[in-house]
Protein backbone atom coordinates (compact mmCIF):
# COMPACT_ATOMS: atom_id res chain seq x y z
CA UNK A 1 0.00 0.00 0.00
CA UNK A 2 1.19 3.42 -1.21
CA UNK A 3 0.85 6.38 1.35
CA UNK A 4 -1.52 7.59 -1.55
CA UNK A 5 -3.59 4.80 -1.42
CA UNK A 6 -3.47 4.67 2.82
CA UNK A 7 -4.86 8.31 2.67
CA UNK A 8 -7.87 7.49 0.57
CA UNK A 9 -8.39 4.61 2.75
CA UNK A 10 -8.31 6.36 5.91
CA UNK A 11 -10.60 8.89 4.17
CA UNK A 12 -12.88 5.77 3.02
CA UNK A 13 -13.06 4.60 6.38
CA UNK A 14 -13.36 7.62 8.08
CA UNK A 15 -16.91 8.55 6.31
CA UNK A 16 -17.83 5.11 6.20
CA UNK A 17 -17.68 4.52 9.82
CA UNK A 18 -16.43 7.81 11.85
CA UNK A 19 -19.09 9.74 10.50
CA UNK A 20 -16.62 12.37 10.27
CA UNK A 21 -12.86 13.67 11.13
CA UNK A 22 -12.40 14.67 14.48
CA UNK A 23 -11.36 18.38 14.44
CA UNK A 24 -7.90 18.81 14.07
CA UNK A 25 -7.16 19.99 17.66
CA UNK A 26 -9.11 17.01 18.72
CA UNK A 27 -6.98 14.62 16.11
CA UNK A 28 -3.83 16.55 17.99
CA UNK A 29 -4.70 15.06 21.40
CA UNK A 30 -5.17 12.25 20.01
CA UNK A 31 -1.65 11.31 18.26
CA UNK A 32 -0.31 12.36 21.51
CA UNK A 33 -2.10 10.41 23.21
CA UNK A 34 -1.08 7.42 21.04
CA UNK A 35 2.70 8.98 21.01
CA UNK A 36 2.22 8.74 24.93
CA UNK A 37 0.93 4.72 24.18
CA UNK A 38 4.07 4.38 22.24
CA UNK A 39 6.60 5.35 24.33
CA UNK A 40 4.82 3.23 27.35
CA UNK A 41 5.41 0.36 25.67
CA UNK A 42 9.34 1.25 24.24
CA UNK A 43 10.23 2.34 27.89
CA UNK A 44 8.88 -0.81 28.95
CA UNK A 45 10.23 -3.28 26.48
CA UNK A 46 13.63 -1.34 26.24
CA UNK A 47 14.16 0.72 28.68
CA UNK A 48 14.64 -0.30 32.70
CA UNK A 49 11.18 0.38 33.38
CA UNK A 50 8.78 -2.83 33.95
CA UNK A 51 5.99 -3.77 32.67
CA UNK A 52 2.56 -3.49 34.01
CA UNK A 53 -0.13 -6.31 34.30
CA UNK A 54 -2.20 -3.81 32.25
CA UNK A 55 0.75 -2.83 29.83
CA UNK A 56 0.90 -6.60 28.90
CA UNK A 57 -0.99 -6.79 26.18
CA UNK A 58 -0.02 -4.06 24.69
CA UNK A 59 1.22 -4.42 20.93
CA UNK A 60 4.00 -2.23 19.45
CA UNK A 61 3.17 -2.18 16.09
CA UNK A 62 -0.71 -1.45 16.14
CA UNK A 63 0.34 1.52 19.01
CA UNK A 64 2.29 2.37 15.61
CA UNK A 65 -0.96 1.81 13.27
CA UNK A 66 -2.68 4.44 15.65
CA UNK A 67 0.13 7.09 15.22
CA UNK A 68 -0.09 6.28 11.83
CA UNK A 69 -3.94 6.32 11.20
CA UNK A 70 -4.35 9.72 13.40
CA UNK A 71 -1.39 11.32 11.27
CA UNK A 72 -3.24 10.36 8.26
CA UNK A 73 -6.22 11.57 9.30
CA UNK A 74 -4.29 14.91 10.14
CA UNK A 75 -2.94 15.08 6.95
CA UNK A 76 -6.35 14.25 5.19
CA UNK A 77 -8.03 17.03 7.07
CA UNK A 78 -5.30 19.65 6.15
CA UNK A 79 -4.93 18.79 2.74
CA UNK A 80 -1.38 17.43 2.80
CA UNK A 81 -0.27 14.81 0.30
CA UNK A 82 2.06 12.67 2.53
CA UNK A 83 3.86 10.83 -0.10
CA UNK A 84 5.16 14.45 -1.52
CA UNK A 85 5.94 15.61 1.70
CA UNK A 86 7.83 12.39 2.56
CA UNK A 87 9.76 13.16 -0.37
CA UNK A 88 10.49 16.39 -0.17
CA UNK A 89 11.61 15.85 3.91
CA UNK A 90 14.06 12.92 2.77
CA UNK A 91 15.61 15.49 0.33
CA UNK A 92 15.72 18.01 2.77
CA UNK A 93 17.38 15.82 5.30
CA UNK A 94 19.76 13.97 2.69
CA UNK A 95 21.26 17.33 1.88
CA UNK A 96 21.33 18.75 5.43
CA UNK A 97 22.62 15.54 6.80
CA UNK A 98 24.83 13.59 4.28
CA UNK A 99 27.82 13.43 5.84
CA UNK A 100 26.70 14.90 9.22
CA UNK A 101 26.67 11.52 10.58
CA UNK A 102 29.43 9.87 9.39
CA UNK A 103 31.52 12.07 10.97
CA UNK A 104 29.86 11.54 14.84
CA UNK A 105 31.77 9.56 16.76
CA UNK A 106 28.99 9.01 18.68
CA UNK A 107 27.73 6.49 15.97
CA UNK A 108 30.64 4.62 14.99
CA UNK A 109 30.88 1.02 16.38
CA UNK A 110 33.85 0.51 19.24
C-alpha cells in the first residue's frame, strides 16, 4: 500500500464509519495520546522500566498503526499529500545531513 492509497483509505473509512474527522485539535490530542501509548510500551520493552499487568498486552506495532492512522487523518483534514511531503523531507534531510553523521563519533561502532 502506497501512502496515496493509505490516505484514501483512511478517508474511506473515516466517512464510512467515523461519520466524520475529528477536528484537528481534537486529532492533535489524540496522536499524543497514542505517542504517549508508544513510548509506554518502548520504555517498557527497552528501557529499565517494567511492565505493568495492564501494559501486557499491549502491541508495538498497532500503538504504531494508531500514530499512523491519526497522522493520516491529520494530513487528510489539512490537505497534505504525505507521499510528496515524505519526499520532499528525505531530500531536505539527505542534503542537510549527508555526511553529518558519518563524521559523529557518537555512531561509529567501538
Amino acid at each position: 500500500m502506497t501512502l496515496k492509497e493509505a490516505q484514501k483509505i483512511v478517508d474511506n473509512w473515516i466517512k464510512e464509519y467515523g461519520v466524520r474527522y475529528f477536528s484537528e485539535l481534537t486529532n492533535m490530542a489524540i496522536l499524543t495520546e497514542e505517542v504517549g501509548e508508544l513510548a509506554r510500551i518502548i520504555s517498557r520493552k527497552f528501557g529499565e522500566q517494567s511492565f505493568k499487568e495492564s501494559d501486557k498486552n499491549f502491541n508495538l506495532a498497532d500503538e504504531m498503526a494508531d500514530i499512523l492512522f491519526v497522522l493520516i487523518c491529520m494530513a487528510n483534514q489539512t490537505d497534505v499529500d504525505l507521499t510528496e511531503a515524505l519526499e520532499k523531507n528525505l531530500q531536505k534531510k539527505t542534503k542537510r545531513d549527508k555526511s553529518r553523521h558519518f563524521s559523529n563519533n557518537k555512531l561509529k561502532n567501538n
